[in-house]
N, C-alpha and C. Protein backbone atom coordinates (compact mmCIF):
# COMPACT_ATOMS: atom_id res chain seq x y z
N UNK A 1 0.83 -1.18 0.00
CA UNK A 1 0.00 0.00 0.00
C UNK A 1 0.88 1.25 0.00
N UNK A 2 0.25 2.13 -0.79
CA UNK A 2 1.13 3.36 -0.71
C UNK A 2 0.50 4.62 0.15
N UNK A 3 1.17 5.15 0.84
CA UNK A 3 0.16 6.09 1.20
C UNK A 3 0.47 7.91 0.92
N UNK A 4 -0.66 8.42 0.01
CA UNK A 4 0.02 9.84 -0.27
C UNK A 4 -0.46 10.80 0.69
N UNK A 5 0.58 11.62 1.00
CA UNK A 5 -0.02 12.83 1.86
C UNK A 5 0.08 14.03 0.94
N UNK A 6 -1.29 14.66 0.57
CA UNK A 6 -1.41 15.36 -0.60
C UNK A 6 -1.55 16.90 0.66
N UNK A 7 -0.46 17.31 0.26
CA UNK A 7 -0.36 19.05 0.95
C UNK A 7 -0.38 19.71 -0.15
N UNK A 8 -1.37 20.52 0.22
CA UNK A 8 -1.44 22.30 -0.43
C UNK A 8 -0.35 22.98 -0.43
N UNK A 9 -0.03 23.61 -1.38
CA UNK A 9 1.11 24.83 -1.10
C UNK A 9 0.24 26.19 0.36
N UNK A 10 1.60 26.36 1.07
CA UNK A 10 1.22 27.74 1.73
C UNK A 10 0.50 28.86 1.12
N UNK A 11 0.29 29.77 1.99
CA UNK A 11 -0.20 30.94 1.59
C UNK A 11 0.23 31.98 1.26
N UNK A 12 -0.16 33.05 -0.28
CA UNK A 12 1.03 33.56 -0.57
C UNK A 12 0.36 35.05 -1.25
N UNK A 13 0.82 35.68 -1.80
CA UNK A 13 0.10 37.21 -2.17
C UNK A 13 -0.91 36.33 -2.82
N UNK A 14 -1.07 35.85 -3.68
CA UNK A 14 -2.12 35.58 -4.72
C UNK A 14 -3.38 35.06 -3.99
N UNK A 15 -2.87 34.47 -3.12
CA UNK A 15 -4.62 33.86 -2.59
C UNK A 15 -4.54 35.24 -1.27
N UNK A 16 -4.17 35.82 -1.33
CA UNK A 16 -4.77 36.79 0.00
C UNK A 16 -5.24 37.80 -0.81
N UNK A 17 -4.57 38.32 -1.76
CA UNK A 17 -5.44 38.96 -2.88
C UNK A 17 -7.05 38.26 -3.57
N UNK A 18 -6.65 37.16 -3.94
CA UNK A 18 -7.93 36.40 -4.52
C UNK A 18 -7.93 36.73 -6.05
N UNK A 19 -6.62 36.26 -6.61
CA UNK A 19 -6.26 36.13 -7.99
C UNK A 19 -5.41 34.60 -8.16
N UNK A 20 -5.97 34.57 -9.67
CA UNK A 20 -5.16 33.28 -10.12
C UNK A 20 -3.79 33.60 -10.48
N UNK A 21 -2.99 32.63 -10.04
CA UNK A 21 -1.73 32.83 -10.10
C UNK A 21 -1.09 31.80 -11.26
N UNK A 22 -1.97 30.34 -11.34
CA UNK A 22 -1.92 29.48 -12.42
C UNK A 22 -0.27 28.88 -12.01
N UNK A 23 0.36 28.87 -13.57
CA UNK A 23 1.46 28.21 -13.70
C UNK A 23 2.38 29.57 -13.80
N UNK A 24 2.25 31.20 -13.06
CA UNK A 24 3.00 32.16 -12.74
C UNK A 24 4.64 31.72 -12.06
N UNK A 25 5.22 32.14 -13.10
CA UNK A 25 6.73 32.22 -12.19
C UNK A 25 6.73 33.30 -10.97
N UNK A 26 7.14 33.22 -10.16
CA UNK A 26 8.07 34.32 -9.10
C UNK A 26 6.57 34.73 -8.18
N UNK A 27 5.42 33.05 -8.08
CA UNK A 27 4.81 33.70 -6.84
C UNK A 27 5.38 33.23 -5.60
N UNK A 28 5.97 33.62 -4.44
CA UNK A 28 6.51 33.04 -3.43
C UNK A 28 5.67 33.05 -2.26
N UNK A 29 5.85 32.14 -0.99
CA UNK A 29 5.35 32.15 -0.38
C UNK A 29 5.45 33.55 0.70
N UNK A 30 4.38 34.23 1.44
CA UNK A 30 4.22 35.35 2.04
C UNK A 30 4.37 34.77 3.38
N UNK A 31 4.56 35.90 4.33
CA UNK A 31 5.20 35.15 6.08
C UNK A 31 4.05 34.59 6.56
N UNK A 32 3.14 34.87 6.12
CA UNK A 32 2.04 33.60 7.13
C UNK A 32 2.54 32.37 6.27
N UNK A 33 2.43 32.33 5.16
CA UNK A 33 2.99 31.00 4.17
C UNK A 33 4.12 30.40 4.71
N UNK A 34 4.70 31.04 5.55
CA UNK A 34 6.15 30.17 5.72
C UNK A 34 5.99 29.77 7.17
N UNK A 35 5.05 30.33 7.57
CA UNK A 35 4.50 29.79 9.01
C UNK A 35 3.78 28.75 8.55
N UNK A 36 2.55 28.46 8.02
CA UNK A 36 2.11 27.74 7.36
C UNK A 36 2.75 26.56 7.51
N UNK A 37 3.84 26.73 6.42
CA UNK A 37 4.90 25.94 5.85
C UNK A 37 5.44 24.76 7.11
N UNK A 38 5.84 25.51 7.92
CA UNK A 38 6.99 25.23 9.00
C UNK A 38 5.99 24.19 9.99
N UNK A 39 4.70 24.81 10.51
CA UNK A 39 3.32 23.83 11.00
C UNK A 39 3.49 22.70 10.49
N UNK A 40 2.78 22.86 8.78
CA UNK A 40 3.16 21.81 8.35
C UNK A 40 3.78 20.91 8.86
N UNK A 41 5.27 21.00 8.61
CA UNK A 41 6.38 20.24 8.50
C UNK A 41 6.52 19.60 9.78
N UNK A 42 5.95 20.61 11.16
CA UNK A 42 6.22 20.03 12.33
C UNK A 42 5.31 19.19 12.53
N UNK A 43 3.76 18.74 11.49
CA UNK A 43 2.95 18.17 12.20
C UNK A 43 3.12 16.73 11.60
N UNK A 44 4.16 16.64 10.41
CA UNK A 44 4.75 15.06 9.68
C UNK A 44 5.99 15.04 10.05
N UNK A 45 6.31 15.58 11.13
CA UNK A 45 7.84 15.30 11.20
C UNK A 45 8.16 14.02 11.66
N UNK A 46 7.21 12.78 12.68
CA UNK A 46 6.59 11.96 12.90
C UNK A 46 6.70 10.78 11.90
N UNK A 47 6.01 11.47 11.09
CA UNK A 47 5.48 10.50 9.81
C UNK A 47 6.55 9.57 8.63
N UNK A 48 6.01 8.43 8.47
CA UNK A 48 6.99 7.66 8.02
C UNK A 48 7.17 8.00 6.47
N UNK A 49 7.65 9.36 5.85
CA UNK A 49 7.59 9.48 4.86
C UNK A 49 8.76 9.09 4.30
N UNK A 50 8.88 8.87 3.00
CA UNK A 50 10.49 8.25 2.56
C UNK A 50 10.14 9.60 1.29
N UNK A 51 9.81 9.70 0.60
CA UNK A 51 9.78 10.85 -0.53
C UNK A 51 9.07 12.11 -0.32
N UNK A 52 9.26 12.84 -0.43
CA UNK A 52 8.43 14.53 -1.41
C UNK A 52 8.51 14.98 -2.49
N UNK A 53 7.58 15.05 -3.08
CA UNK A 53 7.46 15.58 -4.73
C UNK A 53 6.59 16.39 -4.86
N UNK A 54 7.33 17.69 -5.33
CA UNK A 54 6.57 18.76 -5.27
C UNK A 54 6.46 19.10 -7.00
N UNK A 55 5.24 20.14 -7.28
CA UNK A 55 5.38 20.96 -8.28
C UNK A 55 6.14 21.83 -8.53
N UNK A 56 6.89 21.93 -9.47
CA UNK A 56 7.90 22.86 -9.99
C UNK A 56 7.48 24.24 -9.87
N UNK A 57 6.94 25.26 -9.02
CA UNK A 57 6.10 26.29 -9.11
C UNK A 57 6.72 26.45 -7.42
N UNK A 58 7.16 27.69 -7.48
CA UNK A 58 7.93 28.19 -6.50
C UNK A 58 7.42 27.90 -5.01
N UNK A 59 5.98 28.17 -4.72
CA UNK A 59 4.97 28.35 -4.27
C UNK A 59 4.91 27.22 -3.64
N UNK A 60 5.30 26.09 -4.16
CA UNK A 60 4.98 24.49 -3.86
C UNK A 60 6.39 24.24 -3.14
N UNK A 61 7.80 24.35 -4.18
CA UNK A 61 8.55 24.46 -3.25
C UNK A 61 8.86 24.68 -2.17
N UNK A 62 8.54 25.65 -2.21
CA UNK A 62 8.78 26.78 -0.46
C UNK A 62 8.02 25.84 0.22
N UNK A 63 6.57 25.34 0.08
CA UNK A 63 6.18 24.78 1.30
C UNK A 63 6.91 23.42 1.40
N UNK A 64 7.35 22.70 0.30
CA UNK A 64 7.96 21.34 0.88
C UNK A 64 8.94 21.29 1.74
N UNK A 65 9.59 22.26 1.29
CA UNK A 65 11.23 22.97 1.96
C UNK A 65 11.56 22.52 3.61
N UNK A 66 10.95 22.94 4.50
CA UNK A 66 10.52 22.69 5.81
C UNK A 66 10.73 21.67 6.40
N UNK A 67 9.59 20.67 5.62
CA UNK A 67 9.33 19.01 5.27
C UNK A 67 10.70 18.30 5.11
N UNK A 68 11.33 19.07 4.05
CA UNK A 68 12.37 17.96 3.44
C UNK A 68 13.57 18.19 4.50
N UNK A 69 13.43 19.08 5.19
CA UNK A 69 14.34 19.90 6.34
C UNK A 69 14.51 18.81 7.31
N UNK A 70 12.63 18.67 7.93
CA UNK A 70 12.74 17.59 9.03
C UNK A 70 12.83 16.32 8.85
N UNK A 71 12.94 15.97 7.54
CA UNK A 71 12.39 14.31 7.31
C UNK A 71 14.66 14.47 6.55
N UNK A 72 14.94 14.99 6.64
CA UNK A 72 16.30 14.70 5.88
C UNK A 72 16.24 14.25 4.71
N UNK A 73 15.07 14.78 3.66
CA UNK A 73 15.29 14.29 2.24
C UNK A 73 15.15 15.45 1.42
N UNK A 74 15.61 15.13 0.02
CA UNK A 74 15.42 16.26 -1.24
C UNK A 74 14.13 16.16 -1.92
N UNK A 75 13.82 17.60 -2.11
CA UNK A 75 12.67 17.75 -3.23
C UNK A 75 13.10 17.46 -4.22
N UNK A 76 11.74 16.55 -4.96
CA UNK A 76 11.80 15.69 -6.24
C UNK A 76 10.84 16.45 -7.16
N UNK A 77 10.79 17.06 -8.03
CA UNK A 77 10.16 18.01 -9.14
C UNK A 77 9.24 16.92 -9.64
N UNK A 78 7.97 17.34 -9.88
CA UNK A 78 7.03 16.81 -10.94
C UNK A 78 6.04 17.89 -11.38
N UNK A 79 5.91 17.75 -12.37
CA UNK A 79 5.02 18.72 -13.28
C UNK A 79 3.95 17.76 -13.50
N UNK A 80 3.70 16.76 -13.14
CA UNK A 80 2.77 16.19 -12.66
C UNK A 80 1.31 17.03 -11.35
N UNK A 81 2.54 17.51 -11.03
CA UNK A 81 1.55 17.83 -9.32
C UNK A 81 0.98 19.42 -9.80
N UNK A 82 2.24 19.79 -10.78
CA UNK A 82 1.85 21.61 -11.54
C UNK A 82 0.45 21.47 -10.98
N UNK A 83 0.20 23.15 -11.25
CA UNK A 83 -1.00 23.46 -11.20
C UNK A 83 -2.27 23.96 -12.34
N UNK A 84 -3.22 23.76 -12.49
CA UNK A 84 -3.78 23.96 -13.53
C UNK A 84 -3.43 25.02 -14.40
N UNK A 85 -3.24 24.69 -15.46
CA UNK A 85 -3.13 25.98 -16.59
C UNK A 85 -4.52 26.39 -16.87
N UNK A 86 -4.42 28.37 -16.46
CA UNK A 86 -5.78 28.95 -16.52
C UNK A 86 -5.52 29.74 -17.57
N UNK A 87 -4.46 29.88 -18.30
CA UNK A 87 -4.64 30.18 -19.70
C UNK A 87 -5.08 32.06 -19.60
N UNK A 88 -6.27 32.43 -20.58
CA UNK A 88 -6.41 33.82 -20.17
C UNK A 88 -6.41 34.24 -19.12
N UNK A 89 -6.73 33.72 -17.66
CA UNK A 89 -7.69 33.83 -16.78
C UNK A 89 -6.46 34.43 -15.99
N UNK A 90 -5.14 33.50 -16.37
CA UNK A 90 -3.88 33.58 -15.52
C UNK A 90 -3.80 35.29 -14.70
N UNK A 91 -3.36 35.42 -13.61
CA UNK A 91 -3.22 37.03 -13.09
C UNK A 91 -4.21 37.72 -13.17
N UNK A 92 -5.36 36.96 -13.19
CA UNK A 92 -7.15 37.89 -13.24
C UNK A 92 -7.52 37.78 -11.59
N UNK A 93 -7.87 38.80 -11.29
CA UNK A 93 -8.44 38.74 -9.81
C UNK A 93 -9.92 37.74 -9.97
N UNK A 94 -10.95 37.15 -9.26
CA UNK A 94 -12.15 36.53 -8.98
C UNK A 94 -13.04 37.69 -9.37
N UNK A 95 -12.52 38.92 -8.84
CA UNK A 95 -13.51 40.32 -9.26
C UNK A 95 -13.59 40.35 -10.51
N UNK A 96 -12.70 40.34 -11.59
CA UNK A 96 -12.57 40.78 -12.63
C UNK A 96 -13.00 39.19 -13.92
N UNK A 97 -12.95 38.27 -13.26
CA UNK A 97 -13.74 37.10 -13.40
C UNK A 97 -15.11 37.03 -13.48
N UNK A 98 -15.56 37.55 -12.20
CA UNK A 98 -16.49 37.38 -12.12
C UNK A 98 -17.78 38.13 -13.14
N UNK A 99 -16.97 38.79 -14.15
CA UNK A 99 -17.66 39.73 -15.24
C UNK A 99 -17.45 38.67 -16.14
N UNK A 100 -17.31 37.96 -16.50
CA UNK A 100 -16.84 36.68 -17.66
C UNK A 100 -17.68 35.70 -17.37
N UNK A 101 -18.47 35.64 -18.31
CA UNK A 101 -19.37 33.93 -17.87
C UNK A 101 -19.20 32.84 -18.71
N UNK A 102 -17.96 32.71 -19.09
CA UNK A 102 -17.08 31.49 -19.02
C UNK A 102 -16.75 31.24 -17.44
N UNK A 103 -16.47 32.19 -16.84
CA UNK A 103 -15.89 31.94 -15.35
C UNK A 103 -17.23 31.05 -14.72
N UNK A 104 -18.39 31.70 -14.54
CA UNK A 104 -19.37 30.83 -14.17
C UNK A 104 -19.85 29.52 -14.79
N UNK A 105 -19.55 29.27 -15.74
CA UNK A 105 -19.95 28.22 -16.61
C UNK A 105 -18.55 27.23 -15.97
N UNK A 106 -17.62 28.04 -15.93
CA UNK A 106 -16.08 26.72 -15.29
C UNK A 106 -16.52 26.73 -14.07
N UNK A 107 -16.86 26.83 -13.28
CA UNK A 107 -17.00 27.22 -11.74
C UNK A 107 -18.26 25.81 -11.54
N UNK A 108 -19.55 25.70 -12.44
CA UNK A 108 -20.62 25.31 -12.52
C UNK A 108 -20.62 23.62 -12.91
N UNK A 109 -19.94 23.81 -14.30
CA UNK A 109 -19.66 22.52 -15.23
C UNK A 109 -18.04 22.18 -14.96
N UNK A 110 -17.83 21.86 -14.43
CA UNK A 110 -16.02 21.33 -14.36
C UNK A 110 -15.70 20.57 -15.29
N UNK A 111 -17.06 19.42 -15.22
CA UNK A 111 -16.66 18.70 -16.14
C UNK A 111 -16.49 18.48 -17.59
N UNK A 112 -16.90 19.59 -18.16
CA UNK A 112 -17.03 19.89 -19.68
C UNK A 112 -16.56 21.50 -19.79
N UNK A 113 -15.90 22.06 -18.69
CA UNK A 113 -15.84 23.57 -19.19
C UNK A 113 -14.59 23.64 -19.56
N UNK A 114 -13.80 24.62 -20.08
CA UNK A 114 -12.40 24.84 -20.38
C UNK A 114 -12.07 25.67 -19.68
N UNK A 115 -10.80 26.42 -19.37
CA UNK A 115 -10.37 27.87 -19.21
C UNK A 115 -9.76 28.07 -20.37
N UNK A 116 -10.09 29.51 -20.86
CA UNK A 116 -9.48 29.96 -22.06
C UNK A 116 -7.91 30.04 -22.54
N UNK A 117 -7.98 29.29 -23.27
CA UNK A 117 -6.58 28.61 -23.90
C UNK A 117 -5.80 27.95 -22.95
N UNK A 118 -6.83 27.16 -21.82
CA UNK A 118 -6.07 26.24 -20.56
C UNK A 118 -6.73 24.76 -20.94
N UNK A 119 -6.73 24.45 -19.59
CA UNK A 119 -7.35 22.93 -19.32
C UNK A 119 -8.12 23.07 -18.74
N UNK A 120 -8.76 21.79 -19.66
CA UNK A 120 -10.37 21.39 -19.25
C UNK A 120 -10.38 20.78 -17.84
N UNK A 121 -10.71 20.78 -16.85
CA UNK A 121 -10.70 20.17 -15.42
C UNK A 121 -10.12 19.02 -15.84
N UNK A 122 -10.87 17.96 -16.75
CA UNK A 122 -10.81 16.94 -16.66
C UNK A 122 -9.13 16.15 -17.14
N UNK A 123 -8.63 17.30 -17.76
CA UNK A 123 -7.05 16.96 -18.35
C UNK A 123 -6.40 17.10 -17.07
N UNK A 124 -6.68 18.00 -15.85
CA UNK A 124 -6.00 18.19 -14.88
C UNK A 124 -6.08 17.01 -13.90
N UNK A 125 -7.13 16.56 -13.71
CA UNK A 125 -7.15 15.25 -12.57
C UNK A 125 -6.94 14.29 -13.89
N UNK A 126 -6.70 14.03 -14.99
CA UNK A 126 -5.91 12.58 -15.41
C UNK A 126 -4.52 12.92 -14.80
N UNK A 127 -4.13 14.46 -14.94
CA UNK A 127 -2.74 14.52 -14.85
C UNK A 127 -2.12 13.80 -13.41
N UNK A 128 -2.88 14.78 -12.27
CA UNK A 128 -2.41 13.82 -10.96
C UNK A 128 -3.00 12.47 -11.01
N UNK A 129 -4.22 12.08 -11.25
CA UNK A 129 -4.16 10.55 -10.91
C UNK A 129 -2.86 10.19 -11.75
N UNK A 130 -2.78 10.38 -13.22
CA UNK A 130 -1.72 9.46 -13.21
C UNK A 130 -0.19 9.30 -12.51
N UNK A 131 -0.06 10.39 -12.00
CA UNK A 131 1.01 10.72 -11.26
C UNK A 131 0.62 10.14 -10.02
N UNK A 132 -0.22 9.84 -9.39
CA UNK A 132 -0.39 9.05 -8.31
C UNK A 132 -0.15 7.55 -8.39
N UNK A 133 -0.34 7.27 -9.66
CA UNK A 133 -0.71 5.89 -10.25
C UNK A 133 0.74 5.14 -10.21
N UNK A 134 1.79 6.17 -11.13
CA UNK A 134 3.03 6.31 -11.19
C UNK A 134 4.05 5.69 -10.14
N UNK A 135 3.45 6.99 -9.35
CA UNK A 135 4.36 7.06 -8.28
C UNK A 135 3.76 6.12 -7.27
N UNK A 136 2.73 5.38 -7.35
CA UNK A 136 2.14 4.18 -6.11
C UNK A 136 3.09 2.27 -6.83
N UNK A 137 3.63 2.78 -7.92
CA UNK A 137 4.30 1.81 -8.72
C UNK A 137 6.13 2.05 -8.53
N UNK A 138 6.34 3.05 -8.62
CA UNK A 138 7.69 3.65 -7.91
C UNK A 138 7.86 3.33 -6.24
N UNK A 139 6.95 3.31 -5.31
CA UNK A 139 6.71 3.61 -3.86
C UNK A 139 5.66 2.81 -3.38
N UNK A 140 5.61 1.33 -3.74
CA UNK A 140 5.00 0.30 -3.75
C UNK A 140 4.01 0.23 -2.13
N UNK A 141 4.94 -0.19 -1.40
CA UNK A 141 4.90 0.03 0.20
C UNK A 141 5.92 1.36 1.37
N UNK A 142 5.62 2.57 0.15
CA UNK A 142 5.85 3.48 1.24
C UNK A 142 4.73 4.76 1.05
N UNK A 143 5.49 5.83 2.11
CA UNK A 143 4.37 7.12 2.47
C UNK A 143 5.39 7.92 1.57
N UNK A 144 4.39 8.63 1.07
CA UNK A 144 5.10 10.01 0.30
C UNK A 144 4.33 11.08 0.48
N UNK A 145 5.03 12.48 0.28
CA UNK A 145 4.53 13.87 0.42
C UNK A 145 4.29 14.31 -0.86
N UNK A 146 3.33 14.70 -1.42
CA UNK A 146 3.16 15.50 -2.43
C UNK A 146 2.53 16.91 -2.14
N UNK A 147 3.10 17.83 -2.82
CA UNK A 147 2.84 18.95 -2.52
C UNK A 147 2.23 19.70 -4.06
N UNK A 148 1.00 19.98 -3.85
CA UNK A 148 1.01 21.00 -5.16
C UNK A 148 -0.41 21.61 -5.18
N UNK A 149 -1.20 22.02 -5.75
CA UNK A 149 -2.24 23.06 -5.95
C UNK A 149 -3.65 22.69 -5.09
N UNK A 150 -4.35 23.58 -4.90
CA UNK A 150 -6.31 23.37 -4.51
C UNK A 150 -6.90 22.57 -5.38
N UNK A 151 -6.95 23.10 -6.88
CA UNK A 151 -7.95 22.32 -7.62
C UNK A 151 -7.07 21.03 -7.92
N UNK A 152 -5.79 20.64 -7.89
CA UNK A 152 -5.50 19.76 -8.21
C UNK A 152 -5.64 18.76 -7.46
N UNK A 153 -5.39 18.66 -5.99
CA UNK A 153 -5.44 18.06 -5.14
C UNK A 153 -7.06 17.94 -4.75
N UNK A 154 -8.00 19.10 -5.10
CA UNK A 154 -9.30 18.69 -4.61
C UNK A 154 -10.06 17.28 -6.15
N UNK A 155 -9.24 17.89 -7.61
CA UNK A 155 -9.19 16.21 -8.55
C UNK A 155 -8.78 15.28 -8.11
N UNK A 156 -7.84 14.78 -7.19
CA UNK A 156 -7.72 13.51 -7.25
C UNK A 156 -8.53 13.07 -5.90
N UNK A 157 -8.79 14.01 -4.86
CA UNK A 157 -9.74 13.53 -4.09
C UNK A 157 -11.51 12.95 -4.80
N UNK A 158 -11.53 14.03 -5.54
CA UNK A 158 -12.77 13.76 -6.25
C UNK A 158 -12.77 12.74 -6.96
N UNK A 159 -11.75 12.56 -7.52
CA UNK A 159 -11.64 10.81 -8.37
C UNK A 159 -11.64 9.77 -7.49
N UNK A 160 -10.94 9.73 -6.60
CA UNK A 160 -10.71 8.59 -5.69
C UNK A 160 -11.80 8.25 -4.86
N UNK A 161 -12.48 9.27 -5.03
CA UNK A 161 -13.66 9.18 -3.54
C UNK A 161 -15.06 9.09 -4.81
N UNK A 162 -14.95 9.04 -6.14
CA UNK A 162 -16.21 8.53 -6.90
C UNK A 162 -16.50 10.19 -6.89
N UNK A 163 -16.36 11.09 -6.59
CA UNK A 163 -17.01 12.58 -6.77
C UNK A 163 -16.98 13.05 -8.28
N UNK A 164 -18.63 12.88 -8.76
CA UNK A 164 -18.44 14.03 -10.43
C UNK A 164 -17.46 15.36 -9.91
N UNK A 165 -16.71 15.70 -11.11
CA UNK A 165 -16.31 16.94 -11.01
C UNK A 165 -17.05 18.15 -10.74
N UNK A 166 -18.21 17.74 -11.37
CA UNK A 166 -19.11 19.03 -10.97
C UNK A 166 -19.72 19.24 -10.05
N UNK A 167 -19.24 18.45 -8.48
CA UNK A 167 -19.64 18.85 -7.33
C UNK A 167 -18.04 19.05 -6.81
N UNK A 168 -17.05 19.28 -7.40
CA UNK A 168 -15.63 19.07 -7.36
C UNK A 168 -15.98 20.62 -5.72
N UNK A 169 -16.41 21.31 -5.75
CA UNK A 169 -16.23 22.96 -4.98
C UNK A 169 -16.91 22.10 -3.48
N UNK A 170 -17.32 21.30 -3.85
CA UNK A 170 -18.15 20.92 -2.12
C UNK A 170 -16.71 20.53 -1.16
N UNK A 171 -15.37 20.39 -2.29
CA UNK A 171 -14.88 20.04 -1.15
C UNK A 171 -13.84 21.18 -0.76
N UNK A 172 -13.71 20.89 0.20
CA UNK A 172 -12.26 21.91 0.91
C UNK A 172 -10.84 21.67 1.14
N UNK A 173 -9.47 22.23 0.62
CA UNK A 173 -8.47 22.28 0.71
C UNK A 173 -7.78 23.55 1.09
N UNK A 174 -7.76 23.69 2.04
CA UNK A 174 -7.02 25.35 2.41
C UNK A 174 -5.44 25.29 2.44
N UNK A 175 -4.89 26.25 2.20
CA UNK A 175 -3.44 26.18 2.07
C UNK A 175 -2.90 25.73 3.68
N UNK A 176 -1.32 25.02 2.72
CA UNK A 176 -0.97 23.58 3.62
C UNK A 176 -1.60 22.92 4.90
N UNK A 177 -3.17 22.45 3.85
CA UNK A 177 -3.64 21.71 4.41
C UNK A 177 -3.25 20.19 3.89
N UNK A 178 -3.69 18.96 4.89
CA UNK A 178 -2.92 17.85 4.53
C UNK A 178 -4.19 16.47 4.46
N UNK A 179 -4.31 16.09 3.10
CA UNK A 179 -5.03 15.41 2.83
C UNK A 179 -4.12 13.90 2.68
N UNK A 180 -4.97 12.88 2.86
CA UNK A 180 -3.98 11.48 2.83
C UNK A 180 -5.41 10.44 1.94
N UNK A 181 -4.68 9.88 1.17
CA UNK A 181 -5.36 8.77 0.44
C UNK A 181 -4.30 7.24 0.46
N UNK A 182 -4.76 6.50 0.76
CA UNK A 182 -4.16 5.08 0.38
C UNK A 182 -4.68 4.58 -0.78
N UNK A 183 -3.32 3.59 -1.44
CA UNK A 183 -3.71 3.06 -2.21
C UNK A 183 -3.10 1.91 -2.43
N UNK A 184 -4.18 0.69 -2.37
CA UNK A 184 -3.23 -0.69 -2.56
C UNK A 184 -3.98 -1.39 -3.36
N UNK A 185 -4.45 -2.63 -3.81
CA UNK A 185 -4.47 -3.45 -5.27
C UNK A 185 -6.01 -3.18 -5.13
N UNK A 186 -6.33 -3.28 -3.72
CA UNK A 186 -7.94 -3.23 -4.05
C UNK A 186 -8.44 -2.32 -3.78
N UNK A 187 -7.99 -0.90 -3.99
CA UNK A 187 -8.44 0.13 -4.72
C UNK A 187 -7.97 1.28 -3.43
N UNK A 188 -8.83 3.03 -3.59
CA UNK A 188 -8.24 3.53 -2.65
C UNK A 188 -9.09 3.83 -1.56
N UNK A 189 -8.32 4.67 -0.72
CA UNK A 189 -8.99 4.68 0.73
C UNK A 189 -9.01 6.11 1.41
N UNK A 190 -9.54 7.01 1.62
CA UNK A 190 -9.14 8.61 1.97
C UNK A 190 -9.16 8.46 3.45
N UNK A 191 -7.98 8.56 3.83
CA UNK A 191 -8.09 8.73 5.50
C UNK A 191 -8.25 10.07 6.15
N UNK A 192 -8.13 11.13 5.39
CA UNK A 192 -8.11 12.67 5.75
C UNK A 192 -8.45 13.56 4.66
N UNK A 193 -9.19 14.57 4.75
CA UNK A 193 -9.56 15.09 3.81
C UNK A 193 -8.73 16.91 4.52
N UNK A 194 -8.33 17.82 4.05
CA UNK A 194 -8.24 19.22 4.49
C UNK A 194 -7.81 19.01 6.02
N UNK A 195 -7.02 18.13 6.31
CA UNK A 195 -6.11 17.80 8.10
C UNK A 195 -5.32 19.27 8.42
């Protein structure tokens, strides 16, 4: 059995503002984020993790950082864990969204909507499941940390747990919050949802 501990990145200008930041270079984590961060890290320091694999997105880094501090291991890059590409939407505040009804129509339909010149929800949770899939074949019988986005991490909860995408918003992931799913031959198991 493998078991993933799916962490949120910290908190950082972009979500205290309430803009998409997407696949943005140079968003870093802000000082509650690195508090955040550091919680985190103290509350798996415990935990029998052997890997962390974070998204290549600064944001994700910074929060593994901590983690890889107390557990004595290196961050492992996957663009797997990236975060959704929002395409136009990228650096749009929710305000300025919220005049666009494409925005409501993605917000509504997950499962058939696009973001303009991004991904369709549904390209985004193949992306992590398969990266879960991957890496439960790499990490047969161990715990790993993955670190990377809200909507991404709230897809593979929604896959694993049978959730249509288009109730994908019922669930909650707040920054470095720590969600855990198992997974062994006969299928998976969510032990924590937003911890």
């Amino acid at each position: 059995m493998t078991t993933f501990y799916l962490i949120r990145h910290a908190s950082n200008d972009y979500l205290t503002d309430k803009k998409i930041a997407g696949w943005l270079a140079g968003v870093h984590l802000n000082e509650k984020g690195r508090k955040e961060a550091e919680q985190m890290a103290a509350k798996l320091a415990g935990e029998p993790i052997r890997a962390v694999y974070s998204s290549p997105l600064e944001r994700a880094i910074e929060t593994a950082e901590p983690l890889t501090r107390k557990l004595g291991l290196k961050v492992q890059l996957s663009k797997g864990l990236g975060e959704m590409k929002f395409g136009d939407w990228t650096d749009k505040s929710f305000k300025q969204l919220d005049q666009d009804p494409r925005w409501a129509r993605w917000n509504s339909f997950r499962s058939g909507a696009q973001a303009p010149n991004g991904d369709f929800m549904i390209e985004a949770q193949t992306r992590i499941v398969r990266e879960m899939l991957l890496l439960r074949n790499k990490h047969p019988n161990d715990s790993i940390a993955l670190i990377s986005h809200g909507d991404i991490i709230k897809a593979a909860i929604a896959y694993f747990a049978g959730i249509p995408l288009d109730l994908f918003l019922r669930i909650d992931v707040a920054p470095a919050s720590i969600s855990i799913i198992a997974l062994d031959d006969h299928g998976p198991r969510i032990l924590r949802v937003n911890g």
